[in-house]
PDB file of N, CA and C in Angstrom:
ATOM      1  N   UNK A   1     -21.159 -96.490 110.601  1.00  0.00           N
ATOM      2  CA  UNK A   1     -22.360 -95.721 110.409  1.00  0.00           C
ATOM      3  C   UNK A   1     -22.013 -94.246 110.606  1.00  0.00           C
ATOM      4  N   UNK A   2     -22.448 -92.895 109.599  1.00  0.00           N
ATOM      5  CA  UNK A   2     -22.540 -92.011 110.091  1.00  0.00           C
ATOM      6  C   UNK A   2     -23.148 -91.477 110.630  1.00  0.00           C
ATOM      7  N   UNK A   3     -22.837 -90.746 111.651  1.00  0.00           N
ATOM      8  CA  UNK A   3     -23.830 -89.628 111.908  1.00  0.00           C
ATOM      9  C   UNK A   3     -24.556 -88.528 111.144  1.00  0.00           C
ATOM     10  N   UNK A   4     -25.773 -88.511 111.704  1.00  0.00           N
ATOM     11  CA  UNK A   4     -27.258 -87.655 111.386  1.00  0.00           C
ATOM     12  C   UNK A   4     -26.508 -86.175 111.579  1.00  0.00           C
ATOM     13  N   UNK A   5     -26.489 -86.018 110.746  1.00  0.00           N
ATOM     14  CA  UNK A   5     -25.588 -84.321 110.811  1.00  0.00           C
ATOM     15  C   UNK A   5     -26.736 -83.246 110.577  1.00  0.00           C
ATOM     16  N   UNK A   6     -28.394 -83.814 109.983  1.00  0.00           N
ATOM     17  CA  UNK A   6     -29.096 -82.828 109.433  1.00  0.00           C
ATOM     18  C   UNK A   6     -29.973 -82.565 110.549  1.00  0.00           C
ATOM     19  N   UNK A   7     -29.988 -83.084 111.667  1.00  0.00           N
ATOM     20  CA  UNK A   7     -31.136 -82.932 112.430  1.00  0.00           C
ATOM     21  C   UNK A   7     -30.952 -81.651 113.179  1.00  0.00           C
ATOM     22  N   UNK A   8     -31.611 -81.151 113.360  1.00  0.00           N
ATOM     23  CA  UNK A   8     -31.886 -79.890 114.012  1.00  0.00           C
ATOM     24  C   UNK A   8     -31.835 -80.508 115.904  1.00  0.00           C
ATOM     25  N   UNK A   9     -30.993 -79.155 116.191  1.00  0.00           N
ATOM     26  CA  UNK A   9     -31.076 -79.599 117.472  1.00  0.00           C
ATOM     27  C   UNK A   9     -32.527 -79.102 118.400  1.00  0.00           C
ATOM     28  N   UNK A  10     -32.049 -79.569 119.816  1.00  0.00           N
ATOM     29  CA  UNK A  10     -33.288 -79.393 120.821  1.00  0.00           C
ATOM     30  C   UNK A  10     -33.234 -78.229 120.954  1.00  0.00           C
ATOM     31  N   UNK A  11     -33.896 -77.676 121.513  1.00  0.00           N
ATOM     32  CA  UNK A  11     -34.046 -76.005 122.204  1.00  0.00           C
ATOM     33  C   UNK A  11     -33.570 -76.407 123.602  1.00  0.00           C
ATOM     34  N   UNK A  12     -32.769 -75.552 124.391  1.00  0.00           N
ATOM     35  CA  UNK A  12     -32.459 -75.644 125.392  1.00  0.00           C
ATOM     36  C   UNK A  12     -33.644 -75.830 126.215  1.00  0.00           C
ATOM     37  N   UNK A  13     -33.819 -76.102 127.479  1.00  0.00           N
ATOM     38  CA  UNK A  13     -35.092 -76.804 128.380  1.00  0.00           C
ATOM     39  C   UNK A  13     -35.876 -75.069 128.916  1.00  0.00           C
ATOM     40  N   UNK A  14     -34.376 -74.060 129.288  1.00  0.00           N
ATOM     41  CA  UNK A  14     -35.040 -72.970 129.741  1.00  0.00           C
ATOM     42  C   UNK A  14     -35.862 -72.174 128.843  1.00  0.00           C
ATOM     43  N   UNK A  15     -35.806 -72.705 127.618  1.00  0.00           N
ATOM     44  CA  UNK A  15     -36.530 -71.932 126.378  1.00  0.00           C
ATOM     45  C   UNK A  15     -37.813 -72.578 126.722  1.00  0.00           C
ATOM     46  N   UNK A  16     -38.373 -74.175 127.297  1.00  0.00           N
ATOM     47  CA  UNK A  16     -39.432 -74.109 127.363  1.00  0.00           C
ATOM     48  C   UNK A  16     -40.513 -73.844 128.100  1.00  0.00           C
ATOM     49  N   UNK A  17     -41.876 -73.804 127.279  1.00  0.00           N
ATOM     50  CA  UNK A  17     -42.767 -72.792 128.846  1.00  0.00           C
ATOM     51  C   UNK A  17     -43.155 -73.477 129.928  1.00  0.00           C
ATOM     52  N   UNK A  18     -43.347 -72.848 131.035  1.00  0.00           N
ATOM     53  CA  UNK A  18     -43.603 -74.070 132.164  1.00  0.00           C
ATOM     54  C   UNK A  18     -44.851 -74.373 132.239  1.00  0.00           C
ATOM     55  N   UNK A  19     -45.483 -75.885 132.747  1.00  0.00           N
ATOM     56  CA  UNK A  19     -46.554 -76.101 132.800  1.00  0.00           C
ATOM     57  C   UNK A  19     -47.854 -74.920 133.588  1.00  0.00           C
ATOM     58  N   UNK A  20     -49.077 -75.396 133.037  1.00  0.00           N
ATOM     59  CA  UNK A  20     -49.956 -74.163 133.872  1.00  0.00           C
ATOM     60  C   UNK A  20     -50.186 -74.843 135.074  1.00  0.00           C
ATOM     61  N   UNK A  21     -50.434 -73.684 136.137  1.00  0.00           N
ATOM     62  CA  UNK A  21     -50.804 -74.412 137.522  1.00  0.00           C
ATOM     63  C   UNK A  21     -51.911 -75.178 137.182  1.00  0.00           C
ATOM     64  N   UNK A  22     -52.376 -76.340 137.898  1.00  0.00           N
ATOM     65  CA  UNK A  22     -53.337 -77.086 138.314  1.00  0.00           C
ATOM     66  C   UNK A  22     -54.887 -76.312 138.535  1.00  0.00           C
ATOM     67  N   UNK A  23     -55.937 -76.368 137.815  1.00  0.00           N
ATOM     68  CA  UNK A  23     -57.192 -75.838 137.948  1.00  0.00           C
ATOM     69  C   UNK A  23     -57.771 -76.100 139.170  1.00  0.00           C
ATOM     70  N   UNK A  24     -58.434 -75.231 139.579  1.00  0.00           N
ATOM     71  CA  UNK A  24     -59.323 -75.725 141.397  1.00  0.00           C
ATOM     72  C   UNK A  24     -60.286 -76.807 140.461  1.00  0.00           C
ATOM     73  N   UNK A  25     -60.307 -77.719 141.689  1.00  0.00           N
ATOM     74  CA  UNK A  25     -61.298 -78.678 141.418  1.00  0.00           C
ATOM     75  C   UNK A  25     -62.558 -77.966 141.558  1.00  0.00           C
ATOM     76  N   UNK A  26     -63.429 -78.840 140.878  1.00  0.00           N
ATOM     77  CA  UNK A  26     -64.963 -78.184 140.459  1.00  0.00           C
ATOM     78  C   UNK A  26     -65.328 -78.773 141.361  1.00  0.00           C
ATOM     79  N   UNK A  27     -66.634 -78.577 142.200  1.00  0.00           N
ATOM     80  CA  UNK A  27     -67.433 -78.603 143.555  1.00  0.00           C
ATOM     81  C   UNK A  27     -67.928 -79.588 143.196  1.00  0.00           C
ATOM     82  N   UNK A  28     -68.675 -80.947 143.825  1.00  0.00           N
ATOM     83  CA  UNK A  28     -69.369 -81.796 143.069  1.00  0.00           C
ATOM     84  C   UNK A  28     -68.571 -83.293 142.860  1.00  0.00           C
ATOM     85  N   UNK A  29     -69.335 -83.839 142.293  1.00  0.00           N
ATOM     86  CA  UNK A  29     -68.026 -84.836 141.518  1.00  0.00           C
ATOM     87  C   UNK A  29     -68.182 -84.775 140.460  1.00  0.00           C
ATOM     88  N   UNK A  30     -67.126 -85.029 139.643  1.00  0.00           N
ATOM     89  CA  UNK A  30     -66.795 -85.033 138.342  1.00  0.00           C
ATOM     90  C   UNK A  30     -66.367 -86.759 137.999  1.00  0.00           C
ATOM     91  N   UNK A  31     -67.120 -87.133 136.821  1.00  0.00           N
ATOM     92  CA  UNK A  31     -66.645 -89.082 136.746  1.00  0.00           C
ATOM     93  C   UNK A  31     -65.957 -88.792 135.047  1.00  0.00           C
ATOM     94  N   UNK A  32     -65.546 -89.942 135.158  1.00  0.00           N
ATOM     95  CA  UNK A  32     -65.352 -90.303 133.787  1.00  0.00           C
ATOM     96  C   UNK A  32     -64.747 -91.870 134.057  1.00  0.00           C
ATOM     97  N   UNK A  33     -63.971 -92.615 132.791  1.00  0.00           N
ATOM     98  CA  UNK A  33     -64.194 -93.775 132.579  1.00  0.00           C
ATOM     99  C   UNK A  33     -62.594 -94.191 132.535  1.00  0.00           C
ATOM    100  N   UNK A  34     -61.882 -94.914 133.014  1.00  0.00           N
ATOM    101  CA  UNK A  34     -60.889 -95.028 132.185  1.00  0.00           C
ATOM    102  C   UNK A  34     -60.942 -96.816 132.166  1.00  0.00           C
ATOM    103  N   UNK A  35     -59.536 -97.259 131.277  1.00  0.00           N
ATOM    104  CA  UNK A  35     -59.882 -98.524 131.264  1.00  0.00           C
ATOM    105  C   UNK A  35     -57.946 -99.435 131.724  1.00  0.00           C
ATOM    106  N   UNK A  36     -58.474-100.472 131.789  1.00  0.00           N
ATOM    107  CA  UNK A  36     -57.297-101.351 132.625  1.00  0.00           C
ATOM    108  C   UNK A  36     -57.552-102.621 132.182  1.00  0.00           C
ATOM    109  N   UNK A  37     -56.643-103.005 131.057  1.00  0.00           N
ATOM    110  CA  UNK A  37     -56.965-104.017 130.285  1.00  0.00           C
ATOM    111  C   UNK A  37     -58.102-104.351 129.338  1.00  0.00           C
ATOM    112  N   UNK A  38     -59.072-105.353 129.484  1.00  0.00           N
ATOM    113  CA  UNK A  38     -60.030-105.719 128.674  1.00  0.00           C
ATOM    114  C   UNK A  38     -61.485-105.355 129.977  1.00  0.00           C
ATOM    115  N   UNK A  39     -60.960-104.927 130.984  1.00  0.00           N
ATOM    116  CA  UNK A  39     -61.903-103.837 131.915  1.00  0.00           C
ATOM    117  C   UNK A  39     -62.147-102.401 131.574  1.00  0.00           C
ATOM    118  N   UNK A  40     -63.415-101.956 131.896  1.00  0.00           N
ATOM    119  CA  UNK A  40     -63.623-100.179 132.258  1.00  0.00           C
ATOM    120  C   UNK A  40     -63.962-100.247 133.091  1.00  0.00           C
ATOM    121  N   UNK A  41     -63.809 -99.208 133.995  1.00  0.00           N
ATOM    122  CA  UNK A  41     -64.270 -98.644 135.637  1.00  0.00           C
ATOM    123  C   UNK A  41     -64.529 -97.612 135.199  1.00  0.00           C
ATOM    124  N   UNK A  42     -65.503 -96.653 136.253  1.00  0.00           N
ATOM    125  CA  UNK A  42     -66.029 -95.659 136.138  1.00  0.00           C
ATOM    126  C   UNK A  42     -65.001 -94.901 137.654  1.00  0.00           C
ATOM    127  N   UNK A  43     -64.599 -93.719 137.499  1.00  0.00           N
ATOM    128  CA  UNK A  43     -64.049 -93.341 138.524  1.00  0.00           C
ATOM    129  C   UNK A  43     -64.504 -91.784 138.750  1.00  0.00           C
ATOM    130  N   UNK A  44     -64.103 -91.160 140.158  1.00  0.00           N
ATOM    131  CA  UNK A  44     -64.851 -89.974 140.388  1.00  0.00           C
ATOM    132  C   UNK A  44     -63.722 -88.955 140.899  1.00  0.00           C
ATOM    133  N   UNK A  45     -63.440 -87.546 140.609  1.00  0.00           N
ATOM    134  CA  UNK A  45     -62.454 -86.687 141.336  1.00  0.00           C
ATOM    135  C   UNK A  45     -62.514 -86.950 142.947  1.00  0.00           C
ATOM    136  N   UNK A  46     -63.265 -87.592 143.495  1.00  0.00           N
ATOM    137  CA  UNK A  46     -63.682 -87.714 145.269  1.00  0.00           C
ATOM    138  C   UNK A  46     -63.032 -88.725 145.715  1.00  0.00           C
ATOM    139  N   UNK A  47     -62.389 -89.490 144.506  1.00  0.00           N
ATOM    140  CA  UNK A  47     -61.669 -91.047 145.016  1.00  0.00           C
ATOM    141  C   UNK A  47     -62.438 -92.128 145.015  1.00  0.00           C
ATOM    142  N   UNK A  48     -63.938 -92.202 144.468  1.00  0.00           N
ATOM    143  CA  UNK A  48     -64.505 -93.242 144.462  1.00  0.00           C
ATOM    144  C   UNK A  48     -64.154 -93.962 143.092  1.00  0.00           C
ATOM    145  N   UNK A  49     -64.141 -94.973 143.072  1.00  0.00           N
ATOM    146  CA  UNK A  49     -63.818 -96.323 141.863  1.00  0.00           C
ATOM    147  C   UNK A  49     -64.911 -97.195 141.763  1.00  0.00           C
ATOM    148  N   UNK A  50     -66.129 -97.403 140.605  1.00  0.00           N
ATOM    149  CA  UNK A  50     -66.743 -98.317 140.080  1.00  0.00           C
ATOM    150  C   UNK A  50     -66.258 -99.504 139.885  1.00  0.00           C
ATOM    151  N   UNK A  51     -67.097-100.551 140.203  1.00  0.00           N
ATOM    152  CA  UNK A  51     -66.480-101.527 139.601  1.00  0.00           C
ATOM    153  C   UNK A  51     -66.031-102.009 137.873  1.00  0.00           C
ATOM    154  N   UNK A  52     -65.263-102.995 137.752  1.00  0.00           N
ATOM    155  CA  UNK A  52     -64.499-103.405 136.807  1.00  0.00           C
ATOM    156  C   UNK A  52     -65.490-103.849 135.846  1.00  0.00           C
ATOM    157  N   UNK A  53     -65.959-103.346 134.530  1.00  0.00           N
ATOM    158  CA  UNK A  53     -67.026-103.924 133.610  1.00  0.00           C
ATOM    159  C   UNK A  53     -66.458-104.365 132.515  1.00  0.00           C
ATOM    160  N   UNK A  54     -66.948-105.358 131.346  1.00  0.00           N
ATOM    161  CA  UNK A  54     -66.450-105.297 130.218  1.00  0.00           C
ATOM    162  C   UNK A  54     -67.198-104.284 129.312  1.00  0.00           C
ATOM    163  N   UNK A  55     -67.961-104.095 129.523  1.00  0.00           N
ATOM    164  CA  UNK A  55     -68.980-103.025 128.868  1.00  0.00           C
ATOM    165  C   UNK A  55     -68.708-101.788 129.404  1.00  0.00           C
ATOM    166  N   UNK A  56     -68.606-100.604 128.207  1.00  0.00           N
ATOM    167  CA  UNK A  56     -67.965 -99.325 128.920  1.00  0.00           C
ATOM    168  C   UNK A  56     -69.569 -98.617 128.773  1.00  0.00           C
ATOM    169  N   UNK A  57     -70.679 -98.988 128.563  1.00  0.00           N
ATOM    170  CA  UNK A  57     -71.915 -98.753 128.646  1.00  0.00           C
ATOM    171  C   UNK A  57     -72.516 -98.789 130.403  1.00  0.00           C
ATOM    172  N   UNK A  58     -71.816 -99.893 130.766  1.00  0.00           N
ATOM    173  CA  UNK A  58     -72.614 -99.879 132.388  1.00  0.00           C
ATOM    174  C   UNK A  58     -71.074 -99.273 132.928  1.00  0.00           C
ATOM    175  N   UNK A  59     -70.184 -99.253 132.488  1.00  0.00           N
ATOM    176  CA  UNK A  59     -69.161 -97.912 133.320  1.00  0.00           C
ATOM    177  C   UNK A  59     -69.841 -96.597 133.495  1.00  0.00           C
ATOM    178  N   UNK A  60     -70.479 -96.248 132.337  1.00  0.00           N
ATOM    179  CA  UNK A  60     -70.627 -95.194 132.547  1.00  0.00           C
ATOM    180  C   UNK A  60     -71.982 -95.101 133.182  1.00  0.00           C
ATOM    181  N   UNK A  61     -72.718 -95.794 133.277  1.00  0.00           N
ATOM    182  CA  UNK A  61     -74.091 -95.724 134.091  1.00  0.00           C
ATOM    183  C   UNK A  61     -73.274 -95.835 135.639  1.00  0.00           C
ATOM    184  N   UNK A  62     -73.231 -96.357 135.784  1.00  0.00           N
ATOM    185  CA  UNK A  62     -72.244 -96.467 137.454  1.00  0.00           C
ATOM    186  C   UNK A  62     -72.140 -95.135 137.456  1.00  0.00           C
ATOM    187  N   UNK A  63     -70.959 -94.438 136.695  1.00  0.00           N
ATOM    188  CA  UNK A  63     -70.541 -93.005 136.828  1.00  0.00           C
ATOM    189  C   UNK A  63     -71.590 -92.019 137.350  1.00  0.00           C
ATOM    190  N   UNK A  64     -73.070 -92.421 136.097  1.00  0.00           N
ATOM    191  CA  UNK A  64     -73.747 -91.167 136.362  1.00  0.00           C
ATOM    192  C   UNK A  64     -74.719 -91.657 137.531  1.00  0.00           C
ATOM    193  N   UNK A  65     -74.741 -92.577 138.193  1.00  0.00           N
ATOM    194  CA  UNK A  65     -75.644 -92.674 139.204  1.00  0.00           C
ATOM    195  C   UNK A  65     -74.629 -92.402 140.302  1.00  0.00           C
ATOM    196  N   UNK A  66     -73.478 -92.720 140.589  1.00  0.00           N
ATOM    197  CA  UNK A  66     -72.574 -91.735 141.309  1.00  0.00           C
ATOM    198  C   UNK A  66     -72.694 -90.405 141.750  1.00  0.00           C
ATOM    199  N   UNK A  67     -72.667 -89.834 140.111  1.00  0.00           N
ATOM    200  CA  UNK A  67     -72.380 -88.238 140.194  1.00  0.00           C
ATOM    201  C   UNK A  67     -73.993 -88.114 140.487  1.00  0.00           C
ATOM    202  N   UNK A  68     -75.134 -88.713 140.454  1.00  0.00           N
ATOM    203  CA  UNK A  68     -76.376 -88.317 140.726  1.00  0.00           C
ATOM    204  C   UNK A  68     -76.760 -88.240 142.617  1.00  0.00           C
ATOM    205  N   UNK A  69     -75.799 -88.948 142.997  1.00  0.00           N
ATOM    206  CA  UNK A  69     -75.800 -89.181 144.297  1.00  0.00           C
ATOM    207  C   UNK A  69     -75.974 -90.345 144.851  1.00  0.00           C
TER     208      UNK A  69
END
């Protein structure tokens, strides 16, 4: 087999830009949904975790009665 002679190489690593710092967290909680298999959970920046739904409809109701208090 030959070698790929046309490919363009990488850019060296110091050519690339460095990530941006990390944003302050917003005051409050912040939810959103993610999912884990044929489950969704509703989860919160505070560390709280909804339970496991198949419906990403009552994930997100969980969420907003969370973030409602």
């Amino acid at each position: 087999m030959d070698p790929h002679t046309k490919a363009s190489p990488a850019p060296p690593l110091a050519s690339l830009p460095l990530p941006r710092p990390m944003e302050q967290p917003v005051p409050g909680h912040t939810t959103s949904t993610t999912e884990r298999g044929s489950f969704c959970l509703a989860v919160c920046t505070c560390g709280w975790k909804g339970p496991a739904r198949r419906s990403r409809d009552l994930a997100r109701q969980d969420a907003a009665r969370h973030a409602a208090g």
